[in-house]
Protein backbone atom coordinates (compact mmCIF):
# COMPACT_ATOMS: atom_id res chain seq x y z
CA UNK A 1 102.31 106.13 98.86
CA UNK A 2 98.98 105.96 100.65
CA UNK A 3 100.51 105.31 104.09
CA UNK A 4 102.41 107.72 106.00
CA UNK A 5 106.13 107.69 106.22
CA UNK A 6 105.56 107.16 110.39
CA UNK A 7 103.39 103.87 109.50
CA UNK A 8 105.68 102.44 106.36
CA UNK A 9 109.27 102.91 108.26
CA UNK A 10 109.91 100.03 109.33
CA UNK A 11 113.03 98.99 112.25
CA UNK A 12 115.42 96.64 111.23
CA UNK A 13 114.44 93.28 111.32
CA UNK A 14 116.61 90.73 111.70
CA UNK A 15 117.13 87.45 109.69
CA UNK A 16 114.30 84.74 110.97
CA UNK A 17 115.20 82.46 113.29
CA UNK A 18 114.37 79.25 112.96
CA UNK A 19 112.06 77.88 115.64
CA UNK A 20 115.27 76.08 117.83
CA UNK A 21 116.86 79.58 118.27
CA UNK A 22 115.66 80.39 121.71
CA UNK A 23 117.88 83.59 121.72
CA UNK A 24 116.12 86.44 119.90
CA UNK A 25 118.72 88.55 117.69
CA UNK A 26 119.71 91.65 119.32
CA UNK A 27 119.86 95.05 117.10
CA UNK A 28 122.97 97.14 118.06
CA UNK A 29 122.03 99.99 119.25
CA UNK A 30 124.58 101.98 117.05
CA UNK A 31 122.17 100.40 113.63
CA UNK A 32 119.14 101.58 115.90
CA UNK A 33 120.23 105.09 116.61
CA UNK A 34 121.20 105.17 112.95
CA UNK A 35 117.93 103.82 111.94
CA UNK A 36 116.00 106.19 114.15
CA UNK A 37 117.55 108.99 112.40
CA UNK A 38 117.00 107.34 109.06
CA UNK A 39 113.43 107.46 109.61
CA UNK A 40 113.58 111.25 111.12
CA UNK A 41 114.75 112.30 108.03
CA UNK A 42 112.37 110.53 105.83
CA UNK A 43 109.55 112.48 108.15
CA UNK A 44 111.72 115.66 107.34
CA UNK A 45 111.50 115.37 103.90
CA UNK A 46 115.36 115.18 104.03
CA UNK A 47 114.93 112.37 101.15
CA UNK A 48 118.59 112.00 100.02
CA UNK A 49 120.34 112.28 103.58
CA UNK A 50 117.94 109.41 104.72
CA UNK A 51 118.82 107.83 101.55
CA UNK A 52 122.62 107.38 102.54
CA UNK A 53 121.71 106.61 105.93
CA UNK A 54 119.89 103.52 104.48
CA UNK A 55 122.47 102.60 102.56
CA UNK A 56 125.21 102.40 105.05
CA UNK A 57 123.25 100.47 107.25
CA UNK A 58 122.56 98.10 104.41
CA UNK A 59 125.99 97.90 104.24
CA UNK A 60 127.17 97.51 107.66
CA UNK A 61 123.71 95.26 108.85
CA UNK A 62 122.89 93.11 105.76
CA UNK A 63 120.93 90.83 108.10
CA UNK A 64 117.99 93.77 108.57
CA UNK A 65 115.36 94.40 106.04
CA UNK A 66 114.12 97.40 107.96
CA UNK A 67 116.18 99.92 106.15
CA UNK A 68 116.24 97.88 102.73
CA UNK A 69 112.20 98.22 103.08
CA UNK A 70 112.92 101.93 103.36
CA UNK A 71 115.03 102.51 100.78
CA UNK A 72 112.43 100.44 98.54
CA UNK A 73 109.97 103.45 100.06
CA UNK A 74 112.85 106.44 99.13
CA UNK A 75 112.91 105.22 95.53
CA UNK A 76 109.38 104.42 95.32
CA UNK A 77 108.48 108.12 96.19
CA UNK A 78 111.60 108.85 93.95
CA UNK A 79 110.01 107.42 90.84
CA UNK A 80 112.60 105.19 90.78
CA UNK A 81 110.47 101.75 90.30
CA UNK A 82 112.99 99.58 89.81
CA UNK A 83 115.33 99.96 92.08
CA UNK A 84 112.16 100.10 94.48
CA UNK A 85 111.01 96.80 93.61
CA UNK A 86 114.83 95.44 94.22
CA UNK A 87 114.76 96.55 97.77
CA UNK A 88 111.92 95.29 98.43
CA UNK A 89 112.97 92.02 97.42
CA UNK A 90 116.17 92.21 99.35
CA UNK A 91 113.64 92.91 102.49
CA UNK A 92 111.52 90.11 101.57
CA UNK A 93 114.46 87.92 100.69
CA UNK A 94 115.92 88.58 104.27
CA UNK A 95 112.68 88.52 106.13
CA UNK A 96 109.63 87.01 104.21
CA UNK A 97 107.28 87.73 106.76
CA UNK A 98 108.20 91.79 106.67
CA UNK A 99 104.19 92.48 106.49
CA UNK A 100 105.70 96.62 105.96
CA UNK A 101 108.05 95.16 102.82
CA UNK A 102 104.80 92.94 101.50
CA UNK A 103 102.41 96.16 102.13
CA UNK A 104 104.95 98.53 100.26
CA UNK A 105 105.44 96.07 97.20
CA UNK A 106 101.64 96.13 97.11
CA UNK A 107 101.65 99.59 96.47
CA UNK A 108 104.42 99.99 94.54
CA UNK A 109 102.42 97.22 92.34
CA UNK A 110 99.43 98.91 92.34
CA UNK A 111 100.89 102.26 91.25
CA UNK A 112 101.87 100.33 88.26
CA UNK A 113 98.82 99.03 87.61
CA UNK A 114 99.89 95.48 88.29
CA UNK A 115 96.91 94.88 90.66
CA UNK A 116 97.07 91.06 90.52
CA UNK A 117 100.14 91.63 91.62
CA UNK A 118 99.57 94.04 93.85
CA UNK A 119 96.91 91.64 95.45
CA UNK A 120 98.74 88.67 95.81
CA UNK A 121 101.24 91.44 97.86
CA UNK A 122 98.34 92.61 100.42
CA UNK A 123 97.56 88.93 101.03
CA UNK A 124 101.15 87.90 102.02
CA UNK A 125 101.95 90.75 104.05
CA UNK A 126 98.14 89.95 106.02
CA UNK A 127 99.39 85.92 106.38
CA UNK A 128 103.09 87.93 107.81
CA UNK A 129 101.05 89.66 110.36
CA UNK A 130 97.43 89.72 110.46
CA UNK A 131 97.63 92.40 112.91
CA UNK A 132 99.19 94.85 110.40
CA UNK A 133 96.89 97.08 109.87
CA UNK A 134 98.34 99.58 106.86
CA UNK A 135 98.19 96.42 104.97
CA UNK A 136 94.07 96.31 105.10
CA UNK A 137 93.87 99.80 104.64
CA UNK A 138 95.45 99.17 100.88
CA UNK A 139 94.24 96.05 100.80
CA UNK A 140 90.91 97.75 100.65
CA UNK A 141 91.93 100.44 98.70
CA UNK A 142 92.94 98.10 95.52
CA UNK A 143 89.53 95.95 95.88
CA UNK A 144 87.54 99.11 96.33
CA UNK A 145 88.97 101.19 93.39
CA UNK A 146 91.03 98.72 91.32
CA UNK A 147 89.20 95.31 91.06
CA UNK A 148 85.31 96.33 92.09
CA UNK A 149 84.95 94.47 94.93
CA UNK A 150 83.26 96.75 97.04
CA UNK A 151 82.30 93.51 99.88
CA UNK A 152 85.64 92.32 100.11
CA UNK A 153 87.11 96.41 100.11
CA UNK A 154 84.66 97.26 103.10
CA UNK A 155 85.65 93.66 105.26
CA UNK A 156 89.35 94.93 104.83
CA UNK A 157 88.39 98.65 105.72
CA UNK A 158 87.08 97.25 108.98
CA UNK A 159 89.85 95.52 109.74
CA UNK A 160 92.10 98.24 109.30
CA UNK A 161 89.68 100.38 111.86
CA UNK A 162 89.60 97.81 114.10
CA UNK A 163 93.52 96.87 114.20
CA UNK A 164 94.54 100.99 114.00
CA UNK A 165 93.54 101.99 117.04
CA UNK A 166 92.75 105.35 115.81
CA UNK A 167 90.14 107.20 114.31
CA UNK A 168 90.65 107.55 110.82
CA UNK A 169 88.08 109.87 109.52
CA UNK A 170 88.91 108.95 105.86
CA UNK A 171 88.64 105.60 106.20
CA UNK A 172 84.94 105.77 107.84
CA UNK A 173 84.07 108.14 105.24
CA UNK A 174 84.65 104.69 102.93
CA UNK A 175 83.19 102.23 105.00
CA UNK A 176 80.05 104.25 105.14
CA UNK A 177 79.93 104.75 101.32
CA UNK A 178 80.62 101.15 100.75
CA UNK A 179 78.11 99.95 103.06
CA UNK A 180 75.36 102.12 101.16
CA UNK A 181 76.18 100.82 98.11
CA UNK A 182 76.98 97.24 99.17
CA UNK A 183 73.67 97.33 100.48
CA UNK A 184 72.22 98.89 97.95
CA UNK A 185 73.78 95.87 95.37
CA UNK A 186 71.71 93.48 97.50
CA UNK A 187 68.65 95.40 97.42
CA UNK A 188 68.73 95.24 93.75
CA UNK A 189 70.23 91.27 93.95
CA UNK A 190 67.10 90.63 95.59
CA UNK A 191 64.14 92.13 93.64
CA UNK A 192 66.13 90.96 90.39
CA UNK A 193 64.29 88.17 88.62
């Protein structure tokens, strides 16, 4: 996965509401405490416990997609595609604007080399939450190395730097190498007869 574990868990989300419900859902704090050390784990590298953790709260909270998007990340890392792909879709089918859930099919996609896919994954999690930024970052990532499209890779990069908040040294290190050459593309656009 190209996004940290930190950035990718995701806290249970409840079933949407539909736009009458002025009462927002309320997560018991027992799932929350259990989530929390769901997520702990996964940091840990404690794979299998956080696994089970998941799973129980899947269980016990079937309204949440948080923990089904993070068992979709366990088997994912797991080489377990899948069953990967089937939590996700149990995310997505419970929340379809989990931007994490759309972002984590997208790579899952893209690992498989289904970058139309994978695309089409990116651009749904961005309409979810166009202030998501992990979702630019692989956005940008696929156009860049997957599908050539080094303009459309270096306007997602951006985004991602703008919306993260932090420096990511990486990521500059890409924007600067695509601007050279996006540049350079329109240097050679323009004396072309």
């Amino acid at each position: 996965s190209i996004c940290t574990l930190a950035g990718c868990a995701s806290a249970p989300q409840p079933e949407p509401q539909t736009q009458e419900a002025e009462v927002e859902a309320v997560v018991p704090e027992a799932a929350m405490v259990n989530f929390e050390d769901g997520v702990a784990l996964m940091q840990g590298g404690e794979d299998n416990r956080a696994q089970a953790i998941f799973e129980q709260l899947t269980a016990q909270y079937p309204q949440y997609s948080g923990p089904w998007t993070n068992l979709g990340i366990l088997h994912a890392k797991a080489e377990r595609p899948e069953q990967a792909e089937a939590a996700f879709g149990e995310a997505l089918r419970i929340n379809p604007q989990s931007a994490a859930a759309w972002t984590e099919l997208g790579i899952l996609y893209r690992q498989q080399g289904r970058f139309e896919d994978a695309s089409e994954a990116y651009q749904q999690a961005i309409a979810a939450d166009p202030q998501y930024a992990l979702a630019y970052r692989n956005y940008g990532i696929l156009l860049d190395l997957y599908l050539a499209e080094p303009e459309a890779a270096l306007a997602a990069y951006r985004s991602y730097q703008e919306l993260d908040g932090q420096q990511d040294e990486q990521t500059e290190r890409w924007i600067v190498e695509l601007g050279r050459r996006v540049d350079a593309q329109q240097r050679t656009a323009q004396v072309s007869p």
